[in-house]
Protein backbone atom coordinates (compact mmCIF):
# COMPACT_ATOMS: atom_id res chain seq x y z
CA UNK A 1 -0.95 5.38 -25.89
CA UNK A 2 2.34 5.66 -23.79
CA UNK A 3 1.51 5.50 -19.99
CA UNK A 4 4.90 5.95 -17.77
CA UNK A 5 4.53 4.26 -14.02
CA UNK A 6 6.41 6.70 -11.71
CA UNK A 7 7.09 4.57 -7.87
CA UNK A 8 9.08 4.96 -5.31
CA UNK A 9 11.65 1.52 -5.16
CA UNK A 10 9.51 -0.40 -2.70
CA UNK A 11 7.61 -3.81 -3.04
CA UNK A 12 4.34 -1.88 -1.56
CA UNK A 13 4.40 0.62 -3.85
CA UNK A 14 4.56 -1.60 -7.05
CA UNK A 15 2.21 -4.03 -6.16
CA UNK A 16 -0.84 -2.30 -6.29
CA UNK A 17 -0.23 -0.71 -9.75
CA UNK A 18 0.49 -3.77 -11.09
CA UNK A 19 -3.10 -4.64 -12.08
CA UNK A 20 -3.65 -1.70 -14.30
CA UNK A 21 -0.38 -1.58 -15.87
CA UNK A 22 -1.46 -4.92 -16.92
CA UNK A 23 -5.14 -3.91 -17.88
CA UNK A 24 -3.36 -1.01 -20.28
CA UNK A 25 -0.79 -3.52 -21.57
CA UNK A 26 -3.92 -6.06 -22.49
CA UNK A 27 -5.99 -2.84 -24.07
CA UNK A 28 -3.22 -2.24 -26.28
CA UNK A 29 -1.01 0.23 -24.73
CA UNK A 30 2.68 0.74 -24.06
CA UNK A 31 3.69 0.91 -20.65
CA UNK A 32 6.78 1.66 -18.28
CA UNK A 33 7.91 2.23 -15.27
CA UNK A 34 10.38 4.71 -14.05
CA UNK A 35 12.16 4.41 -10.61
CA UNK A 36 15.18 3.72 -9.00
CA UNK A 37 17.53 1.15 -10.96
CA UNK A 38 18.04 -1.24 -7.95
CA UNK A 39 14.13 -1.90 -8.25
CA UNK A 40 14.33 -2.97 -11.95
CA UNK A 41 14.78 -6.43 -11.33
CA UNK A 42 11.86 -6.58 -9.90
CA UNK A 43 9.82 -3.88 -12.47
CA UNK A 44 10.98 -6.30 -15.16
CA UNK A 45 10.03 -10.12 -13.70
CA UNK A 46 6.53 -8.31 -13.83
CA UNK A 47 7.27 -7.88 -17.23
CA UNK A 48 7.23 -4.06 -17.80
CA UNK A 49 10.10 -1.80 -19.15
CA UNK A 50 12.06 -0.08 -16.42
CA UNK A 51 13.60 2.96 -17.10
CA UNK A 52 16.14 4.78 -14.18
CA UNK A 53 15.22 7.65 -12.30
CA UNK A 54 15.84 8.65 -8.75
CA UNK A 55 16.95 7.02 -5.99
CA UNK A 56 16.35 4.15 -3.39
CA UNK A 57 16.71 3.87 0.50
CA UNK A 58 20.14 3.20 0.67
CA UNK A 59 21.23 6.09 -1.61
CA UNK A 60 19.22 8.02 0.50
CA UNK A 61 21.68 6.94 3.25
CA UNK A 62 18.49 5.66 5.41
CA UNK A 63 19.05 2.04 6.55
CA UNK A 64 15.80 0.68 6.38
CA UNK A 65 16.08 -0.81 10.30
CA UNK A 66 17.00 3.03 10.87
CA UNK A 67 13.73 4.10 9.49
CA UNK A 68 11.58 1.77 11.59
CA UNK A 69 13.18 3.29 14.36
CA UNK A 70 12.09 6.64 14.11
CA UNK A 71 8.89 5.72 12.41
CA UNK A 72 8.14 3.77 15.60
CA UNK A 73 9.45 6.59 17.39
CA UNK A 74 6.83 8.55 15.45
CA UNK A 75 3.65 6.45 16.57
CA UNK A 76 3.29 8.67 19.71
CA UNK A 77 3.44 11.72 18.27
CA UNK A 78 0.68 13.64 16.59
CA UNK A 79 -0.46 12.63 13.27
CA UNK A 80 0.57 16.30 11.84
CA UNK A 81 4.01 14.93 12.56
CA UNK A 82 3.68 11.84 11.09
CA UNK A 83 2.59 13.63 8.03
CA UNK A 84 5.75 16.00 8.25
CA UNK A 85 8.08 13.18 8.38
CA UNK A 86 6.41 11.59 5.59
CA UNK A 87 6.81 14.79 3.49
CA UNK A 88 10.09 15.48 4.16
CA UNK A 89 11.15 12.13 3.22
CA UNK A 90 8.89 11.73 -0.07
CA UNK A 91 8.77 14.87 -1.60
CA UNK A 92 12.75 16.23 -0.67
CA UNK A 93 14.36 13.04 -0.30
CA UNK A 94 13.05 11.51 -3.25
CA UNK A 95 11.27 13.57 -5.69
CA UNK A 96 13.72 15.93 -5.79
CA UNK A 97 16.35 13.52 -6.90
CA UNK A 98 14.19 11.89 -9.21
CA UNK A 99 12.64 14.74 -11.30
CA UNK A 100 15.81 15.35 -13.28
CA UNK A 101 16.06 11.22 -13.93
CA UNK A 102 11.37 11.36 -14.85
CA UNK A 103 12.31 14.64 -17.22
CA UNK A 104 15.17 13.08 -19.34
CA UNK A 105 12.58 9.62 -19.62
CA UNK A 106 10.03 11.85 -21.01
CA UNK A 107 11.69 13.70 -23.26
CA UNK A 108 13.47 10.28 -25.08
CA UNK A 109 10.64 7.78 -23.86
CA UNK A 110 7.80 10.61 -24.88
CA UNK A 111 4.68 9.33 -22.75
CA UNK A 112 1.01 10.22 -23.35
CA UNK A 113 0.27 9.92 -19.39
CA UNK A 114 2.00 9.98 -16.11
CA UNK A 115 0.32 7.56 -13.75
CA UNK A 116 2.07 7.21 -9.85
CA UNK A 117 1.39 5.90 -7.15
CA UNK A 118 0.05 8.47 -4.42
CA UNK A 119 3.52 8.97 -2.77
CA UNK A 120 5.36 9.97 -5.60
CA UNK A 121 5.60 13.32 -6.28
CA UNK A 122 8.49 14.01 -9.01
CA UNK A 123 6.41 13.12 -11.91
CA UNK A 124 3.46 16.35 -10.87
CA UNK A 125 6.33 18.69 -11.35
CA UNK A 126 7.64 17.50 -14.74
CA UNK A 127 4.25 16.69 -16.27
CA UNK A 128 3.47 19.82 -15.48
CA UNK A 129 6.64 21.60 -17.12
CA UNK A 130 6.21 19.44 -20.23
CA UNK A 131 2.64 19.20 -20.53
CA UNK A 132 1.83 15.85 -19.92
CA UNK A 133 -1.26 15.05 -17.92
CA UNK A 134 -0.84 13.38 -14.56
CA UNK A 135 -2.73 10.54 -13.00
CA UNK A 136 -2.74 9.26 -9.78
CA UNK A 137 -3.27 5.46 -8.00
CA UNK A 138 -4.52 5.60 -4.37
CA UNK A 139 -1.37 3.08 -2.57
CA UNK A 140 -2.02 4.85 1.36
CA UNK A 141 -4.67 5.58 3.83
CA UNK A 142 -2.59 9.00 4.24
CA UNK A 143 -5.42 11.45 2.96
CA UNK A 144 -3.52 14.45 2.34
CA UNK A 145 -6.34 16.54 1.62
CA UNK A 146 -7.59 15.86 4.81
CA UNK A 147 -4.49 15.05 7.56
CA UNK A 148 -1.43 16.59 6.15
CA UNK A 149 -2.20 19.76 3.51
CA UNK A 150 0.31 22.46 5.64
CA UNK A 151 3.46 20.60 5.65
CA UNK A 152 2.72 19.32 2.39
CA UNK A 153 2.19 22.37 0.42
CA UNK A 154 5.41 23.66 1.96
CA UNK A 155 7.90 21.00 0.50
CA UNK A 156 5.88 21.06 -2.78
CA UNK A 157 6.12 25.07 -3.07
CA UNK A 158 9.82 24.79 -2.48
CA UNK A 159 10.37 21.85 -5.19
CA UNK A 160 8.08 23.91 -7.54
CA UNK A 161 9.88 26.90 -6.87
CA UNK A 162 13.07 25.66 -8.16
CA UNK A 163 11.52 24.20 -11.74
CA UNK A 164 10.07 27.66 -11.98
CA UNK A 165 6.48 26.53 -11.07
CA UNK A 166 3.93 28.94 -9.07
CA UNK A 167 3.32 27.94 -5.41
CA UNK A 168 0.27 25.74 -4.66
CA UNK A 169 -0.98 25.85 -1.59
CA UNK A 170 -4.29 23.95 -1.74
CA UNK A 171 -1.95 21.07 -3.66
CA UNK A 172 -4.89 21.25 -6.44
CA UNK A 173 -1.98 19.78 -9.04
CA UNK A 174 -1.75 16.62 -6.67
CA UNK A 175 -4.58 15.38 -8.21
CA UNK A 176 -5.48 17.49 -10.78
CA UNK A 177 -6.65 15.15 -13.21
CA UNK A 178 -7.74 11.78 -12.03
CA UNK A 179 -7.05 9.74 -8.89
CA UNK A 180 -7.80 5.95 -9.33
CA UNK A 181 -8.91 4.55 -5.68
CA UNK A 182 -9.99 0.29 -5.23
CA UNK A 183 -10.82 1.28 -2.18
CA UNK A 184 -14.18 2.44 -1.55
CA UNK A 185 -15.51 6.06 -0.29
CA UNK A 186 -16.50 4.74 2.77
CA UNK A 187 -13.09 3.71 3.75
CA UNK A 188 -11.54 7.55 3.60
CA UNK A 189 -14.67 9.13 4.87
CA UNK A 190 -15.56 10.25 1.51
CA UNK A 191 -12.72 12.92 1.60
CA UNK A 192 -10.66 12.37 -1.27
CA UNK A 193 -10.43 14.64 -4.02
CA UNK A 194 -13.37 15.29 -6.46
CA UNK A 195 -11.24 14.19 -9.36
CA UNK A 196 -10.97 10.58 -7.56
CA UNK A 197 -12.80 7.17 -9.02
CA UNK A 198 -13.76 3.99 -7.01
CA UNK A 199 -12.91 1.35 -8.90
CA UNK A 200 -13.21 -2.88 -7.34
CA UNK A 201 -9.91 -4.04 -6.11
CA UNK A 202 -7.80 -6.25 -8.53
CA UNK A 203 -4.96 -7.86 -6.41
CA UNK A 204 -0.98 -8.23 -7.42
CA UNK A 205 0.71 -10.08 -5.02
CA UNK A 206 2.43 -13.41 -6.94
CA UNK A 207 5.98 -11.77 -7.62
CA UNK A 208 7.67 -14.66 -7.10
CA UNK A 209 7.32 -18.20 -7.70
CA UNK A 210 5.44 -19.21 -4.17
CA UNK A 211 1.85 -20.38 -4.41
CA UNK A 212 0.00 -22.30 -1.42
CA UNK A 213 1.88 -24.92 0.65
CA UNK A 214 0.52 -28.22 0.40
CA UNK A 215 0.01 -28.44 4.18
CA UNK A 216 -3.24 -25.46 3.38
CA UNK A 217 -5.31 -28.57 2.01
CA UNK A 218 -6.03 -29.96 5.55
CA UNK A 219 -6.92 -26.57 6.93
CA UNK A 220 -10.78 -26.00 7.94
CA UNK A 221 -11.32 -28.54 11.09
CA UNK A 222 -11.06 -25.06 12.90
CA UNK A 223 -10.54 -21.19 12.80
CA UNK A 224 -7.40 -20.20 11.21
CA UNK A 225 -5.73 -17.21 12.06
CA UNK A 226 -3.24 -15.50 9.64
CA UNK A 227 -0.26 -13.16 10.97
CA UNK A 228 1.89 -11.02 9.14
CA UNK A 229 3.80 -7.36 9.25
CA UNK A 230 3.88 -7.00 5.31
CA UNK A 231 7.25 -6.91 3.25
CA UNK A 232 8.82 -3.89 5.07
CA UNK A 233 8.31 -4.00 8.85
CA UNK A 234 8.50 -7.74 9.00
CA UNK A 235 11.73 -7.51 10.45
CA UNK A 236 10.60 -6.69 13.31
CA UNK A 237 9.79 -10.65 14.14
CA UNK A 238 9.45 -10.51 17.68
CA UNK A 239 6.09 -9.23 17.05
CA UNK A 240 5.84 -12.22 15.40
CA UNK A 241 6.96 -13.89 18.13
CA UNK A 242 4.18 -12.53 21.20
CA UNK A 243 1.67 -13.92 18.42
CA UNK A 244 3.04 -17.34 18.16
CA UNK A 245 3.02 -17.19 22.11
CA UNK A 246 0.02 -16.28 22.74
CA UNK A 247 -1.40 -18.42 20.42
CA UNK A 248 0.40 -21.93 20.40
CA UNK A 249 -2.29 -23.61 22.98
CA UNK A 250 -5.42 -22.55 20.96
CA UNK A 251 -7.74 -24.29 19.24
CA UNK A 252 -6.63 -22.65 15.72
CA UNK A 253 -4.60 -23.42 12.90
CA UNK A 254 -1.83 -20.46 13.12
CA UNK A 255 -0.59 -19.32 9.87
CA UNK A 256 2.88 -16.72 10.07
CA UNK A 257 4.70 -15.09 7.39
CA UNK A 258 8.02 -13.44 8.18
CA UNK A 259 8.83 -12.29 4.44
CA UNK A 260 11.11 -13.55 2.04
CA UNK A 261 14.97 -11.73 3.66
CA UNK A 262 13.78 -13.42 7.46
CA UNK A 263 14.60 -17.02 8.14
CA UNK A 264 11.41 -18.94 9.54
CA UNK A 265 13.91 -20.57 12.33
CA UNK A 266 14.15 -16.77 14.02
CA UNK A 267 10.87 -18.01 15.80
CA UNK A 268 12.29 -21.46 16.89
CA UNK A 269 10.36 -24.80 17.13
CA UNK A 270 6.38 -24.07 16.63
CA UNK A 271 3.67 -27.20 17.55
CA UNK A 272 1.65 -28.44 14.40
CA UNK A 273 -0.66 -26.04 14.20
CA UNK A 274 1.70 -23.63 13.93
CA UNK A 275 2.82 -23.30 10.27
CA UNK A 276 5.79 -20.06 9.66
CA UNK A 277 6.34 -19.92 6.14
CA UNK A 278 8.22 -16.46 4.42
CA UNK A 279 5.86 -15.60 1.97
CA UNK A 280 2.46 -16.84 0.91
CA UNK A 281 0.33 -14.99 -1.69
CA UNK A 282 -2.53 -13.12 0.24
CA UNK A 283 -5.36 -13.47 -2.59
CA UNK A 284 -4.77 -17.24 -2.36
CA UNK A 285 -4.68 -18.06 1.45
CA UNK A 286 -6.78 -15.26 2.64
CA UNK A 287 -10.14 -17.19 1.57
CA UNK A 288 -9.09 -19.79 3.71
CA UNK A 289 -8.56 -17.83 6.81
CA UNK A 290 -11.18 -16.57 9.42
CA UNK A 291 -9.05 -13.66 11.29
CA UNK A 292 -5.71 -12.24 10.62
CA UNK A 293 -3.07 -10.12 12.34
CA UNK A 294 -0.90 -7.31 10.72
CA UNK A 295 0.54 -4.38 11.02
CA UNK A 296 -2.16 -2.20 9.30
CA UNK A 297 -0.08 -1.89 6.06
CA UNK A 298 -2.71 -0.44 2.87
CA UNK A 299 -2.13 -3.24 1.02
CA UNK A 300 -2.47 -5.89 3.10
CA UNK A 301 -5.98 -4.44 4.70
CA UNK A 302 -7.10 -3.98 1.11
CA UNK A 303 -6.62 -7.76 0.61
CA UNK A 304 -8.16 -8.88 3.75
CA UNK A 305 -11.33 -6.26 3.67
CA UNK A 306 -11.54 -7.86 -0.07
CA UNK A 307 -12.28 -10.91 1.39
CA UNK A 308 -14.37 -9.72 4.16
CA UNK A 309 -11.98 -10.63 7.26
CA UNK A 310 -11.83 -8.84 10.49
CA UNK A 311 -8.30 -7.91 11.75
CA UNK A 312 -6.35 -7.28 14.93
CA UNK A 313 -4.00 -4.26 13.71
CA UNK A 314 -0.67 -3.61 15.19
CA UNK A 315 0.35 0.00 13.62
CA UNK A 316 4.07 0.12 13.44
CA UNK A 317 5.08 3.18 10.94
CA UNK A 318 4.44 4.62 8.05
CA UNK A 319 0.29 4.99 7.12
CA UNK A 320 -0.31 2.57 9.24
CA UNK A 321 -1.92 4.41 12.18
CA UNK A 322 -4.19 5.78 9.65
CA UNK A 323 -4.96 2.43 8.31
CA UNK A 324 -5.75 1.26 11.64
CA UNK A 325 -8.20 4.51 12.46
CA UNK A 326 -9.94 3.74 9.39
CA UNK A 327 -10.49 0.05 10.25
CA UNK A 328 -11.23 0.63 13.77
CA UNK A 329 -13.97 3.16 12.63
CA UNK A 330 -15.54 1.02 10.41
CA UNK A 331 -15.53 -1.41 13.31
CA UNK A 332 -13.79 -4.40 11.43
CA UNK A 333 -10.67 -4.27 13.53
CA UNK A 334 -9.51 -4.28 16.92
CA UNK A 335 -5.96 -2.20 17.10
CA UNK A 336 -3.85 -3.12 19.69
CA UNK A 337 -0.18 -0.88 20.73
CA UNK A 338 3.33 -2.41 19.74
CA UNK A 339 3.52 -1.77 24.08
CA UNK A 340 0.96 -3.66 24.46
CA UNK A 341 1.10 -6.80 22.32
CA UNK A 342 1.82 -9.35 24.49
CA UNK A 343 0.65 -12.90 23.92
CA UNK A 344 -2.04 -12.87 27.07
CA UNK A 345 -3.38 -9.51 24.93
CA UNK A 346 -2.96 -11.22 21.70
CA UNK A 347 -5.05 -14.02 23.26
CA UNK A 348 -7.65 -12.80 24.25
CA UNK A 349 -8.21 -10.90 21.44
CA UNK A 350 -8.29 -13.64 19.22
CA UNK A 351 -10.69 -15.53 21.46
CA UNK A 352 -13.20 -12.59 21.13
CA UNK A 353 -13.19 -11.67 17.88
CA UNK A 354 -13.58 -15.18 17.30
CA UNK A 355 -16.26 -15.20 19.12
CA UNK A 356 -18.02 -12.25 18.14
CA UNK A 357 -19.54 -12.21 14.75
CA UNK A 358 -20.11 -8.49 14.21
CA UNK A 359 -16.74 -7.84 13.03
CA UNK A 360 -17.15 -10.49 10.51
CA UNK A 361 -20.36 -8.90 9.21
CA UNK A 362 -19.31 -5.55 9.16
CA UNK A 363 -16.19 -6.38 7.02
CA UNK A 364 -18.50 -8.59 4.67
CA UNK A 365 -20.52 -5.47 4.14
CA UNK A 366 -17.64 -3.71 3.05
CA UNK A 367 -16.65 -6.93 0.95
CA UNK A 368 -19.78 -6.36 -0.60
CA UNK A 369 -19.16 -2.85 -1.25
CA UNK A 370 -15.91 -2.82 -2.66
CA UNK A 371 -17.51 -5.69 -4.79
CA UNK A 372 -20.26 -3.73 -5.97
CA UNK A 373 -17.69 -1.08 -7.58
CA UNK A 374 -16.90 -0.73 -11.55
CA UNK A 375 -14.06 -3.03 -12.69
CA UNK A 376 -10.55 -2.09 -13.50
CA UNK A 377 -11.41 -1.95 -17.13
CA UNK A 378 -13.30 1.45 -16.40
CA UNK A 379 -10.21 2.91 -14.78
CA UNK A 380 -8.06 1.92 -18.58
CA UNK A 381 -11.24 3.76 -19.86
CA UNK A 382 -10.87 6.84 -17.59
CA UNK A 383 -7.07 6.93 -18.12
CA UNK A 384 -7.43 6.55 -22.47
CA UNK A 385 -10.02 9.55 -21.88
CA UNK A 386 -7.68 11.52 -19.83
CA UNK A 387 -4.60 10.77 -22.45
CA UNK A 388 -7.31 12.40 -25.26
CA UNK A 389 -8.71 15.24 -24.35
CA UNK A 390 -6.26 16.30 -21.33
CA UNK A 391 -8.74 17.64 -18.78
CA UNK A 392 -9.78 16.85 -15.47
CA UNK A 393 -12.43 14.07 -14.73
CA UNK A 394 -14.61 14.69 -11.31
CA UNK A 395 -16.35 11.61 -10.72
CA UNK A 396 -20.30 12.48 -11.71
């Protein structure tokens, strides 16, 4: 079996399909991914085939500082207009630019199965127009079915309409087949599609060559807090900075990471128990920690509800709001404003949730609950089934 990986050219959106192109890879099958060339380097030191198609955020013409602008601009709107921005940006920015790119792949490269990530929309449109079934891996806590259907189904009728496609308003070809989710139900309100299967997290984060520091071996005389705003909005340091802050008199080990393109030194001298490295892998240093701080990016909760941590969430763009609702309703996070992170807030938000062991428990429940799910090896299953007989699979 051929399986072609369609993602849009971000570290967030590879990461998390890393696991099962691996799983496929081990079960025997050929695998590739398909996105925009300046992402190859980093497609192919994962050890997958990359083949172009589409675009990246520069070609776009957005300057990535430029889109945490408006995104932050966007946190105090509604969420409808969140979800418009998101659409616009996804389905005409790059889909449409990359469909062209996905149909020339398949018709040389001749896949069995489409498999994207939940933001990428080219490869619907062309599996559809070539007959190739198309799967789907969960990578957001935007639920479109839920939050954002109407602006949705109006980019996607328009990018249909010009391949010749009928209009679909109730987006049924979004996940018409399978949706692969290592998140649990509980975490979406049991809204996603029918079609979607819970499956136990299996993390991706070693890209590079960075493992623990040796410094994490004398770690566990006292609570140690992790902070970090992901690969993307880590630019934004001075977040970074209100944390340190707030935070550099307390009786905690303080662990930052600013991300591989930001220089540690942006957040000047720190005391000893104030380590700032730029990039640690989560599934190694999370088990050590007893809180952490971040901006509410999907990958980064996955990886601390994995290992049962509660979390103070900043939302800063994208899904993140989302994220944070989620978290907040499942009452294993606190979310506090960009406005109003300062480091007495920060503080004192530490102290309690230190202090209070019910956000602890609640996110071990979920820990156990995301544990309790079927392995990724059922998902390889689900996806050989769905190469075979080329029919939808609603979860029994």
């Amino acid at each position: 079996m051929r399986v072609l990986f369609t993602i849009a050219p971000a570290t967030g959106h590879f990461h998390p399909l890393v696991p099962t192109a691996r799983a496929l890879q081990q079960a025997g099958h050929e695998v590739a991914f398909a996105t925009a060339e300046s992402f190859h380097p980093t497609v192919k030191a994962g050890g997958f085939l990359a083949f172009p198609a589409g675009i990246d955020f520069e070609q776009l013409g957005l300057d990535i500082k430029e889109v945490q602008k408006r995104q932050a601009a966007m946190l105090k709107s509604a969420p409808a207009e969140r979800i418009k921005m998101m659409a616009g940006m996804f389905i005409d920015g790059f889909a449409r630019r990359m469909a062209p790119d996905l149909m020339k792949v398949c018709e040389t490269w001749r896949p069995d199965l489409l498999l994207r990530e939940s933001t990428e929309f080219a490869s619907i449109v062309v599996g559809e127009m070539l007959g190739i079934p198309c799967a789907s891996i969960q990578v957001g806590g935007v639920n479109i079915a839920r939050f954002g259907k109407e602006p949705f189904a109006q980019h996607m009728d328009l990018f249909r309409a010009d391949h010749g496609l009928p209009p679909d308003p109730e987006l049924t070809a979004l996940f018409r087949y399978l949706n692969l989710s290592f998140m649990p139900a509980s975490y979406f309100g049991d809204s996603l599609p029918s079609t979607t299967h819970y499956l136990k997290l299996a993390v991706f984060d070693q890209s590079g060559s960075e493992g623990l520091p040796p410094w994490t071996s004398s770690l566990g005389s006292r609570p140690v807090v992790y902070a970090t705003l992901g690969t993307v909005f880590n630019k934004l340091v001075h977040h970074l900075g209100s944390v340190a802050a707030g935070l550099r008199d307390e009786p905690v080990d303080l662990i930052i990471t600013v991300g591989r393109d930001v220089d540690p030194a942006q957040l000047g001298p720190q005391p000893p128990h104030v380590h700032v490295e730029r990039y640690i892998p989560q599934s190694l240093l999370l088990p050590r920690c007893d809180l952490v701080i971040m901006h509410g990016g999907y990958n980064s909760v996955m990886s601390a509800l994995y290992a049962g941590l509660p979390m103070i969430i900043v939302p800063l763009g994208a899904d993140q709001p989302m994220n944070a609702q989620a978290c907040a309703q499942l009452g294993v996070a606190r979310v506090v404003e960009p406005d109003a992170l300062t480091p007495e807030a920060i503080r004192q938000h530490v102290r309690e949730l230190l202090k209070d062991g019910s956000y602890r428990e609640r996110a071990r429940r979920f820990q156990a609950e995301s544990l309790a799910l079927p392995g990724i090896e059922h998902g390889v299953a689900l996806l050989e089934r769905l190469a075979r007989e080329k029919q939808p699979i609603p979860r029994d």
